[in-house]
PDB file of N, CA and C in Angstrom:
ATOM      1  N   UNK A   1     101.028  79.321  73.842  1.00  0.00           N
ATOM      2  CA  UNK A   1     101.704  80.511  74.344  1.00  0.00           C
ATOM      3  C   UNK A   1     101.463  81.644  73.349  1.00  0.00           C
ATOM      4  N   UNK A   2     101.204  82.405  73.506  1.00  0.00           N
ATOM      5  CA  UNK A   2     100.831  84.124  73.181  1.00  0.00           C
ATOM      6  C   UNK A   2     102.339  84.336  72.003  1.00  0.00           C
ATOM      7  N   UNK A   3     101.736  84.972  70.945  1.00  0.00           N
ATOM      8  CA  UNK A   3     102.859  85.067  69.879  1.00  0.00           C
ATOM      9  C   UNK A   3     103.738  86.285  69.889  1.00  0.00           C
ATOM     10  N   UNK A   4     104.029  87.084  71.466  1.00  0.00           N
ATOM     11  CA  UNK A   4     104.964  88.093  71.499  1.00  0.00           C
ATOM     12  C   UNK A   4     105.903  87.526  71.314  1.00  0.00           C
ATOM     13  N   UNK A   5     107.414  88.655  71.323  1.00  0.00           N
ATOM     14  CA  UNK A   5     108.345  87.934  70.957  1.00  0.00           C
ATOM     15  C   UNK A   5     109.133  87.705  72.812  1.00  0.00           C
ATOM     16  N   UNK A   6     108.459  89.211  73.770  1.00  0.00           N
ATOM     17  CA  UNK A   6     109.529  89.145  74.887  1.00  0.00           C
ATOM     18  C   UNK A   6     107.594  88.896  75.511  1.00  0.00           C
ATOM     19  N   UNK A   7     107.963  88.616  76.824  1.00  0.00           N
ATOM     20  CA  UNK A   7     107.284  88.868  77.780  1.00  0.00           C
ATOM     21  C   UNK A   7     107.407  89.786  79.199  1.00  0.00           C
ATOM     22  N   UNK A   8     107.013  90.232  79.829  1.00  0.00           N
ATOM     23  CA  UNK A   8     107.117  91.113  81.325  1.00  0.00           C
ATOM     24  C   UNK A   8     106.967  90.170  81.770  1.00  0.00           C
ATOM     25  N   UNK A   9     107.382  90.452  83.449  1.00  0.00           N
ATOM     26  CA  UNK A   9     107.612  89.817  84.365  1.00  0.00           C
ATOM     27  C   UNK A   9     105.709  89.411  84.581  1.00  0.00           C
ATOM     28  N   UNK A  10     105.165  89.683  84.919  1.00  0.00           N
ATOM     29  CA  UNK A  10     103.802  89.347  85.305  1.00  0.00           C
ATOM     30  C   UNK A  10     103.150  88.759  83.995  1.00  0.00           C
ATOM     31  N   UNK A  11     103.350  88.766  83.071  1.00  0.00           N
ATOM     32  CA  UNK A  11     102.695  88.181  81.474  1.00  0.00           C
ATOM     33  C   UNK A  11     103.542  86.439  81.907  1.00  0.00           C
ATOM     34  N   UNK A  12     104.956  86.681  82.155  1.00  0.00           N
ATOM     35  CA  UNK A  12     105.316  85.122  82.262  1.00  0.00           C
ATOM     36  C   UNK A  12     105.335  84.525  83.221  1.00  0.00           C
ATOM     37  N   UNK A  13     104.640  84.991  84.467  1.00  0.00           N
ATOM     38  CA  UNK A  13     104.152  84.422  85.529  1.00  0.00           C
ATOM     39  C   UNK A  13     103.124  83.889  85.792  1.00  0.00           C
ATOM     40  N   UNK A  14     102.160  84.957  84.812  1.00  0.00           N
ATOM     41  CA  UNK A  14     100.620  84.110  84.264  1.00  0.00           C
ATOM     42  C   UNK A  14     100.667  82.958  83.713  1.00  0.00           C
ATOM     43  N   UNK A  15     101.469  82.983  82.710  1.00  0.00           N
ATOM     44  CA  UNK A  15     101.962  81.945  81.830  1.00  0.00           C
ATOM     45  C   UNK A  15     102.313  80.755  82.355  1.00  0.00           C
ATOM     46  N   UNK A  16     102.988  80.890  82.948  1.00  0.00           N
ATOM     47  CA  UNK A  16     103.832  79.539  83.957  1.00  0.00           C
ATOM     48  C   UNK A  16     102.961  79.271  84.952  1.00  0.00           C
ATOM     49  N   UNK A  17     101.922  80.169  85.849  1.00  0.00           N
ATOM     50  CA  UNK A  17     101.195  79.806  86.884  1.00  0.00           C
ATOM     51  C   UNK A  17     101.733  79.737  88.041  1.00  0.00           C
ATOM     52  N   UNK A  18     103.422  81.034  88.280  1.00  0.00           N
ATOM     53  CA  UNK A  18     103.376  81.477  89.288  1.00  0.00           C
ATOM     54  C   UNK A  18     103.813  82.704  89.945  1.00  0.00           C
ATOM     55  N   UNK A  19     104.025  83.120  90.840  1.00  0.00           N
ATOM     56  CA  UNK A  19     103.804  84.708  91.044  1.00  0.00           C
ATOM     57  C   UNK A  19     104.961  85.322  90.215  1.00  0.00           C
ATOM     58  N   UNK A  20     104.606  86.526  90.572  1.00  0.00           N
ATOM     59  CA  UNK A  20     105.757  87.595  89.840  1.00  0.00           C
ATOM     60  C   UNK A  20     107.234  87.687  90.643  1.00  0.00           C
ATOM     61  N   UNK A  21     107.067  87.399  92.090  1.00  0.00           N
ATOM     62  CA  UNK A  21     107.833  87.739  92.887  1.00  0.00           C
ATOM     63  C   UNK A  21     109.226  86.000  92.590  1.00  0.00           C
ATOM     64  N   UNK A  22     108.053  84.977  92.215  1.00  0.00           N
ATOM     65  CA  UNK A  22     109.207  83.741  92.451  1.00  0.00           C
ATOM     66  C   UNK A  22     109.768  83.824  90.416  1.00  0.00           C
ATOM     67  N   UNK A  23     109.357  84.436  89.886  1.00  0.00           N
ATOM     68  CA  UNK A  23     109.931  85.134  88.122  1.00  0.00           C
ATOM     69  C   UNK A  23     111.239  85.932  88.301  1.00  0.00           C
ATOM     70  N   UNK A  24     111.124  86.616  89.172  1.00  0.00           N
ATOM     71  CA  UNK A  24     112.223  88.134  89.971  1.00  0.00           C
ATOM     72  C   UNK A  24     112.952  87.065  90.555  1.00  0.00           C
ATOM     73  N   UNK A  25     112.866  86.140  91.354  1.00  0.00           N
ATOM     74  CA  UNK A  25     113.538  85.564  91.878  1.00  0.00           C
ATOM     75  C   UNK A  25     114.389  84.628  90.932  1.00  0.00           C
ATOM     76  N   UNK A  26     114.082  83.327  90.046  1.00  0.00           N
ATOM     77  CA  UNK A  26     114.355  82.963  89.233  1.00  0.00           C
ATOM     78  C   UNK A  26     115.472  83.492  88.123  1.00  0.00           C
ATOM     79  N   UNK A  27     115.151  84.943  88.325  1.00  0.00           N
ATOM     80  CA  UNK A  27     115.934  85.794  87.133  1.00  0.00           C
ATOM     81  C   UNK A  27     116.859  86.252  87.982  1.00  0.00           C
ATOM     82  N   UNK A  28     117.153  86.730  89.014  1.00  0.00           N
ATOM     83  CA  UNK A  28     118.447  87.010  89.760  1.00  0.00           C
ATOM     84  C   UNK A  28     118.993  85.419  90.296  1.00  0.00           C
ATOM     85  N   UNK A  29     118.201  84.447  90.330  1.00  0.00           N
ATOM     86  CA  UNK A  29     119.609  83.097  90.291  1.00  0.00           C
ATOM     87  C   UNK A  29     119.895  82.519  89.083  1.00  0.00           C
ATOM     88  N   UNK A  30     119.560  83.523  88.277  1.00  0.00           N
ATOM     89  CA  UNK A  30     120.094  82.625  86.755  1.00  0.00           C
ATOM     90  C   UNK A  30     119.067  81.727  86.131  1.00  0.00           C
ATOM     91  N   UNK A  31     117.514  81.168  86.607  1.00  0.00           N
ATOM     92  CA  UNK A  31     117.102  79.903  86.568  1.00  0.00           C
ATOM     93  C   UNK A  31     116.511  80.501  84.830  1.00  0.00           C
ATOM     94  N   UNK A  32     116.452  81.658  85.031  1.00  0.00           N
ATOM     95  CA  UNK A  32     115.339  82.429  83.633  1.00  0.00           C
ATOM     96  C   UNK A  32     116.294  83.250  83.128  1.00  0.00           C
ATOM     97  N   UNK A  33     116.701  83.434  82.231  1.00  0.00           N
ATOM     98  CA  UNK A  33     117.094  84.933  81.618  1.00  0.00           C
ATOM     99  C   UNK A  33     116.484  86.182  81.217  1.00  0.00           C
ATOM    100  N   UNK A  34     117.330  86.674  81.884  1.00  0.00           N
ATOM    101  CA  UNK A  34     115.976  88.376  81.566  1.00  0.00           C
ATOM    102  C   UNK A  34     116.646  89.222  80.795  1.00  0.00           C
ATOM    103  N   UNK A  35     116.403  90.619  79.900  1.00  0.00           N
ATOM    104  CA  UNK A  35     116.803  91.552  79.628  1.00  0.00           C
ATOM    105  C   UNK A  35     116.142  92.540  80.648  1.00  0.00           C
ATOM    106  N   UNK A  36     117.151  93.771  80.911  1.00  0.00           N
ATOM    107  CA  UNK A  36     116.217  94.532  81.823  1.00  0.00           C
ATOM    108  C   UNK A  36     115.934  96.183  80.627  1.00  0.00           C
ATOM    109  N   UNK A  37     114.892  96.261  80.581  1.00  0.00           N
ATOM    110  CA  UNK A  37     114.524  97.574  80.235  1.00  0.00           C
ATOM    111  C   UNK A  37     114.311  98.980  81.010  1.00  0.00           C
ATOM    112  N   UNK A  38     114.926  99.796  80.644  1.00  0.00           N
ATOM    113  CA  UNK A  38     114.079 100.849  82.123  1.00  0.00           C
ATOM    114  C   UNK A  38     114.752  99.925  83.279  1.00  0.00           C
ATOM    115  N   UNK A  39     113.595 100.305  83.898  1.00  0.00           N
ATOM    116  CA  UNK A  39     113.172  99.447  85.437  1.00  0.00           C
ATOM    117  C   UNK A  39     112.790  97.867  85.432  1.00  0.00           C
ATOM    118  N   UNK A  40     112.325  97.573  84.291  1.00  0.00           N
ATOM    119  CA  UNK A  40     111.618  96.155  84.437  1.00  0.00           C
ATOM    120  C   UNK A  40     112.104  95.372  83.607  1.00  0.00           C
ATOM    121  N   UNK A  41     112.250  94.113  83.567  1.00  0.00           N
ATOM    122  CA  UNK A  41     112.593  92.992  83.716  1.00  0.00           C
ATOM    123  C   UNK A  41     111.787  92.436  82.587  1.00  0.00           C
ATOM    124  N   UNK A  42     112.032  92.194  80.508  1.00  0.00           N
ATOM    125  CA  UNK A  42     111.666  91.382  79.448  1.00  0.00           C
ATOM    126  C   UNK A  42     112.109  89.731  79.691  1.00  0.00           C
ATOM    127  N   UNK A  43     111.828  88.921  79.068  1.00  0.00           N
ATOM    128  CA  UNK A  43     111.998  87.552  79.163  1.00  0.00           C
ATOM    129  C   UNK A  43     111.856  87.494  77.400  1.00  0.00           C
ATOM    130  N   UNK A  44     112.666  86.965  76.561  1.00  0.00           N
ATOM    131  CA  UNK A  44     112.461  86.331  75.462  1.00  0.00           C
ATOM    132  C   UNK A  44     111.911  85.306  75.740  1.00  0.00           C
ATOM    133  N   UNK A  45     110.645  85.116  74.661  1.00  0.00           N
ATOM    134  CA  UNK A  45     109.585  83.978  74.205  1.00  0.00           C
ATOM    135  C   UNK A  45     110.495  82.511  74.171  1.00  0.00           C
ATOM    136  N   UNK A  46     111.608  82.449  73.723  1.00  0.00           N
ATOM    137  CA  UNK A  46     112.779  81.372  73.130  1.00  0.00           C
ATOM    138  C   UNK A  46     113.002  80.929  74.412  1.00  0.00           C
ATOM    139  N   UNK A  47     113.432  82.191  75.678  1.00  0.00           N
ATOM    140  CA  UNK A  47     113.777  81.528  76.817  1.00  0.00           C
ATOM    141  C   UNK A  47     112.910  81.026  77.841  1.00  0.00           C
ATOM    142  N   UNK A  48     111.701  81.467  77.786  1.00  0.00           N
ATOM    143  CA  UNK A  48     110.573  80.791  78.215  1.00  0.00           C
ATOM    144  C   UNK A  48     109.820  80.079  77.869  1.00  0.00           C
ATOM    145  N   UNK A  49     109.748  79.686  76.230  1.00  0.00           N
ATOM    146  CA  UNK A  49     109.498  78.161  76.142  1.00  0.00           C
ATOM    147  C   UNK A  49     110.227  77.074  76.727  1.00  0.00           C
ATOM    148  N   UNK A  50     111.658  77.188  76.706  1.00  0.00           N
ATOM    149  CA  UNK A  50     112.711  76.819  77.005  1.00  0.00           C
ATOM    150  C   UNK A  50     112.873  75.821  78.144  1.00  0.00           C
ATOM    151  N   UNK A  51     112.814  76.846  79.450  1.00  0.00           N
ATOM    152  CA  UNK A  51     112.171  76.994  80.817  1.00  0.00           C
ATOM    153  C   UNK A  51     110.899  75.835  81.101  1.00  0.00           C
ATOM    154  N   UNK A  52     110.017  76.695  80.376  1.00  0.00           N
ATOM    155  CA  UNK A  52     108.367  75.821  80.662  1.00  0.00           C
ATOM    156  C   UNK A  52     108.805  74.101  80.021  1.00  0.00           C
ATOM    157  N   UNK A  53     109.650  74.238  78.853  1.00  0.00           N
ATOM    158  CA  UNK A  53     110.215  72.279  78.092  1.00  0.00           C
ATOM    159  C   UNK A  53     110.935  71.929  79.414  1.00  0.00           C
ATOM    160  N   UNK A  54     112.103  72.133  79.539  1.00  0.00           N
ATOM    161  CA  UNK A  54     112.674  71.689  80.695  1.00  0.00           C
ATOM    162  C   UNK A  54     112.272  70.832  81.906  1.00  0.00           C
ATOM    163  N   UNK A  55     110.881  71.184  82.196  1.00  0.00           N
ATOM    164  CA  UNK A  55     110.782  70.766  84.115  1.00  0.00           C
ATOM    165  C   UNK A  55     110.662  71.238  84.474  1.00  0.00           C
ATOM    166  N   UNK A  56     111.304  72.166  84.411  1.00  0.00           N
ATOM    167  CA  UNK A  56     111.834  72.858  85.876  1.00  0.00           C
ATOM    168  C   UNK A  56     110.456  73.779  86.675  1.00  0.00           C
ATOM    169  N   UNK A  57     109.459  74.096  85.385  1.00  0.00           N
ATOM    170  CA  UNK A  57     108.200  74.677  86.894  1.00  0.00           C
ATOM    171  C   UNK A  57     108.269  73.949  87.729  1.00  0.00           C
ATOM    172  N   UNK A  58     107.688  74.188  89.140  1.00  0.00           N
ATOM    173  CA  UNK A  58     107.462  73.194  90.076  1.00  0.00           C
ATOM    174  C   UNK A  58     106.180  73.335  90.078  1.00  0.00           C
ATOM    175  N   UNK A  59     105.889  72.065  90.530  1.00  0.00           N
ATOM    176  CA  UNK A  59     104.220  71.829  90.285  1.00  0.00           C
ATOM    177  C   UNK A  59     103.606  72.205  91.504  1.00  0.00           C
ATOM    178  N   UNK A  60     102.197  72.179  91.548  1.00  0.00           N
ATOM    179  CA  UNK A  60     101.749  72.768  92.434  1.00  0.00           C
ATOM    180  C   UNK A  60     101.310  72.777  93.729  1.00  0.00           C
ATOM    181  N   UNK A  61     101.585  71.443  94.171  1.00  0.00           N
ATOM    182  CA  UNK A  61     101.786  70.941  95.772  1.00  0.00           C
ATOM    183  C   UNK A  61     103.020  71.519  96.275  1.00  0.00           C
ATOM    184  N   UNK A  62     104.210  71.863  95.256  1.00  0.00           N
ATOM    185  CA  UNK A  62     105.515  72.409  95.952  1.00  0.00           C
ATOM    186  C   UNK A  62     105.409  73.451  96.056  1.00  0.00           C
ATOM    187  N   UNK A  63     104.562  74.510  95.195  1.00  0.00           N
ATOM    188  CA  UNK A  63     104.539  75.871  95.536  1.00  0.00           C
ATOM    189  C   UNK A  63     103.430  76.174  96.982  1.00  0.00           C
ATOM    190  N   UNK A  64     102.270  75.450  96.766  1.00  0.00           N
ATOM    191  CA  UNK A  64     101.108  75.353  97.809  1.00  0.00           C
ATOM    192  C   UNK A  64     101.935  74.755  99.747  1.00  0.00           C
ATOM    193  N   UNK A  65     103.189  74.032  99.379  1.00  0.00           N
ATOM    194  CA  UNK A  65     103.924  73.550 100.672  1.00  0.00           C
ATOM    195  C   UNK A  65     104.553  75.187 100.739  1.00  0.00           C
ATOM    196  N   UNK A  66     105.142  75.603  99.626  1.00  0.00           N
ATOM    197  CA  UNK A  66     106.328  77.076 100.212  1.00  0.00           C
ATOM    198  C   UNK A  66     105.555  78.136 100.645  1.00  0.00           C
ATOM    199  N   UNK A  67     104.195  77.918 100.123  1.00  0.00           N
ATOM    200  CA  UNK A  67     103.927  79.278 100.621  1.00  0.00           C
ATOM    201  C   UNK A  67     102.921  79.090 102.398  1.00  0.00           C
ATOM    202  N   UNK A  68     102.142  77.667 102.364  1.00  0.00           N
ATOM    203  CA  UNK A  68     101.643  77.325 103.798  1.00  0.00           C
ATOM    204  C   UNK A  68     103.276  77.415 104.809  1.00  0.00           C
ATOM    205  N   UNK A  69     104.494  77.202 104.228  1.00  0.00           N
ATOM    206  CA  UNK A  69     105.842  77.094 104.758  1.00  0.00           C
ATOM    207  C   UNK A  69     105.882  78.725 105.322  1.00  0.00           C
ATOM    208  N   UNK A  70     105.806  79.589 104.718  1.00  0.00           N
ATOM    209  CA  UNK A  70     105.882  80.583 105.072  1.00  0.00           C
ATOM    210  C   UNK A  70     105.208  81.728 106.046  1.00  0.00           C
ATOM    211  N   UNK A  71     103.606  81.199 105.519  1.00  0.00           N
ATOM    212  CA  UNK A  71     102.781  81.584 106.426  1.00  0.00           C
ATOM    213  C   UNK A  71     102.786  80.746 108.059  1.00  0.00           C
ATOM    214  N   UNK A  72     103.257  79.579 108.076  1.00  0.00           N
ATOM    215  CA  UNK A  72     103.168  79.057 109.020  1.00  0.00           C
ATOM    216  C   UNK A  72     104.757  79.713 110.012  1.00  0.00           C
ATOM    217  N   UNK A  73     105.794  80.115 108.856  1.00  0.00           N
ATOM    218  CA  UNK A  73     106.955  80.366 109.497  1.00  0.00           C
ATOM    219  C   UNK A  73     106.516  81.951 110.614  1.00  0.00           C
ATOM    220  N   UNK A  74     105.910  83.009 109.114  1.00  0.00           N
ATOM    221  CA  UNK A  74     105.365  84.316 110.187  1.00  0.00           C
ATOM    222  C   UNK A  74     104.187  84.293 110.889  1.00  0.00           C
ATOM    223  N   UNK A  75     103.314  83.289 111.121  1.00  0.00           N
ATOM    224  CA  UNK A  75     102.108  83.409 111.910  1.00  0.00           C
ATOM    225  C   UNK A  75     102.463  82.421 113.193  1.00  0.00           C
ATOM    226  N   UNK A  76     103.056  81.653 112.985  1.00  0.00           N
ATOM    227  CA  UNK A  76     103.130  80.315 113.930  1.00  0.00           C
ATOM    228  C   UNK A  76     102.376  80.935 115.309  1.00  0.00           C
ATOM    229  N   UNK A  77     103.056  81.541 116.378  1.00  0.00           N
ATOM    230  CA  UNK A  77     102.563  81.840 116.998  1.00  0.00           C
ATOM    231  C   UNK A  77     100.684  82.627 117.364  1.00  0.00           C
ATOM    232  N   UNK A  78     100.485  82.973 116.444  1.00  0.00           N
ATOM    233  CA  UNK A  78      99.121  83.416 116.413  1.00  0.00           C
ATOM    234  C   UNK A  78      99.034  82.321 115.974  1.00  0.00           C
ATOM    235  N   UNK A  79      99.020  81.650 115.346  1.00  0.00           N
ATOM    236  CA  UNK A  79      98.196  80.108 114.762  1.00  0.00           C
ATOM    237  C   UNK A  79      98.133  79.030 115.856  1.00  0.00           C
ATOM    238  N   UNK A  80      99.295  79.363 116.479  1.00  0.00           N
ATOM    239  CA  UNK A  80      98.939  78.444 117.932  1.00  0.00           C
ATOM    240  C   UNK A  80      98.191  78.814 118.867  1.00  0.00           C
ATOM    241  N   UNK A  81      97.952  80.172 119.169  1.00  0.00           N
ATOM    242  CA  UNK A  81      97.301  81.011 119.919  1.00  0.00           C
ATOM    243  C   UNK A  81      95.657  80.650 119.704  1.00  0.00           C
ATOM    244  N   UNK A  82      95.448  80.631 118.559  1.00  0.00           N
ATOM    245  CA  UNK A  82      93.956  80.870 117.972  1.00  0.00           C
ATOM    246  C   UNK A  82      93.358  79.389 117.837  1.00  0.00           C
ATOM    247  N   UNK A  83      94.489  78.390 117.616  1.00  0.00           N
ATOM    248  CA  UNK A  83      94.180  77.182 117.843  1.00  0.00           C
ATOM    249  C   UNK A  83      93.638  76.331 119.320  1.00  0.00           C
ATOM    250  N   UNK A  84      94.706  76.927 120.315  1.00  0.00           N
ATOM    251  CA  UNK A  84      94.072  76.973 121.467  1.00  0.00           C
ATOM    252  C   UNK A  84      92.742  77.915 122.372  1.00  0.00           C
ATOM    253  N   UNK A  85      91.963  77.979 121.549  1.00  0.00           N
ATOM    254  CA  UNK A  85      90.913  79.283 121.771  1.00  0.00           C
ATOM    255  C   UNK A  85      89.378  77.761 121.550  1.00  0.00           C
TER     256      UNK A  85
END
């Protein structure tokens, strides 16, 4: 891990290996702690080693199911459409 002391929201999403949007998410249910600066959203290094020791990423068949979950939730219909073609 990179020897800053905080990270941005997109630096510890790289990091972890997943989007920025499920980091934002994480940090408004408590799962991450954030400081907010300005507008955007620091992560101490301490609390994201922390995080990454824990478990708690989810690995990557669970993120690859939420997001086919999603696309399948807003396309369904065109996906059935195009399937029957």
């Amino acid at each position: 891990m990179d020897n800053k002391a905080w990270f941005s929201t997109a630096e510890a999403a790289k990091l972890i290996g997943v989007s920025r949007v499920t980091v934002f998410r994480w940090i408004k249910t408590g799962k991450i702690q954030a400081d907010k600066v300005g507008k955007a959203y620091v992560i101490l290094r301490s609390e994201l080693s922390e995080y990454v020791k824990s478990d708690q990423v989810p690995d990557e068949k669970e993120l690859i199911k939420h997001q086919v979950d999603l696309v399948v939730k807003r396309y369904g219909k065109t996906l059935k459409m195009l399937g029957a073609e």
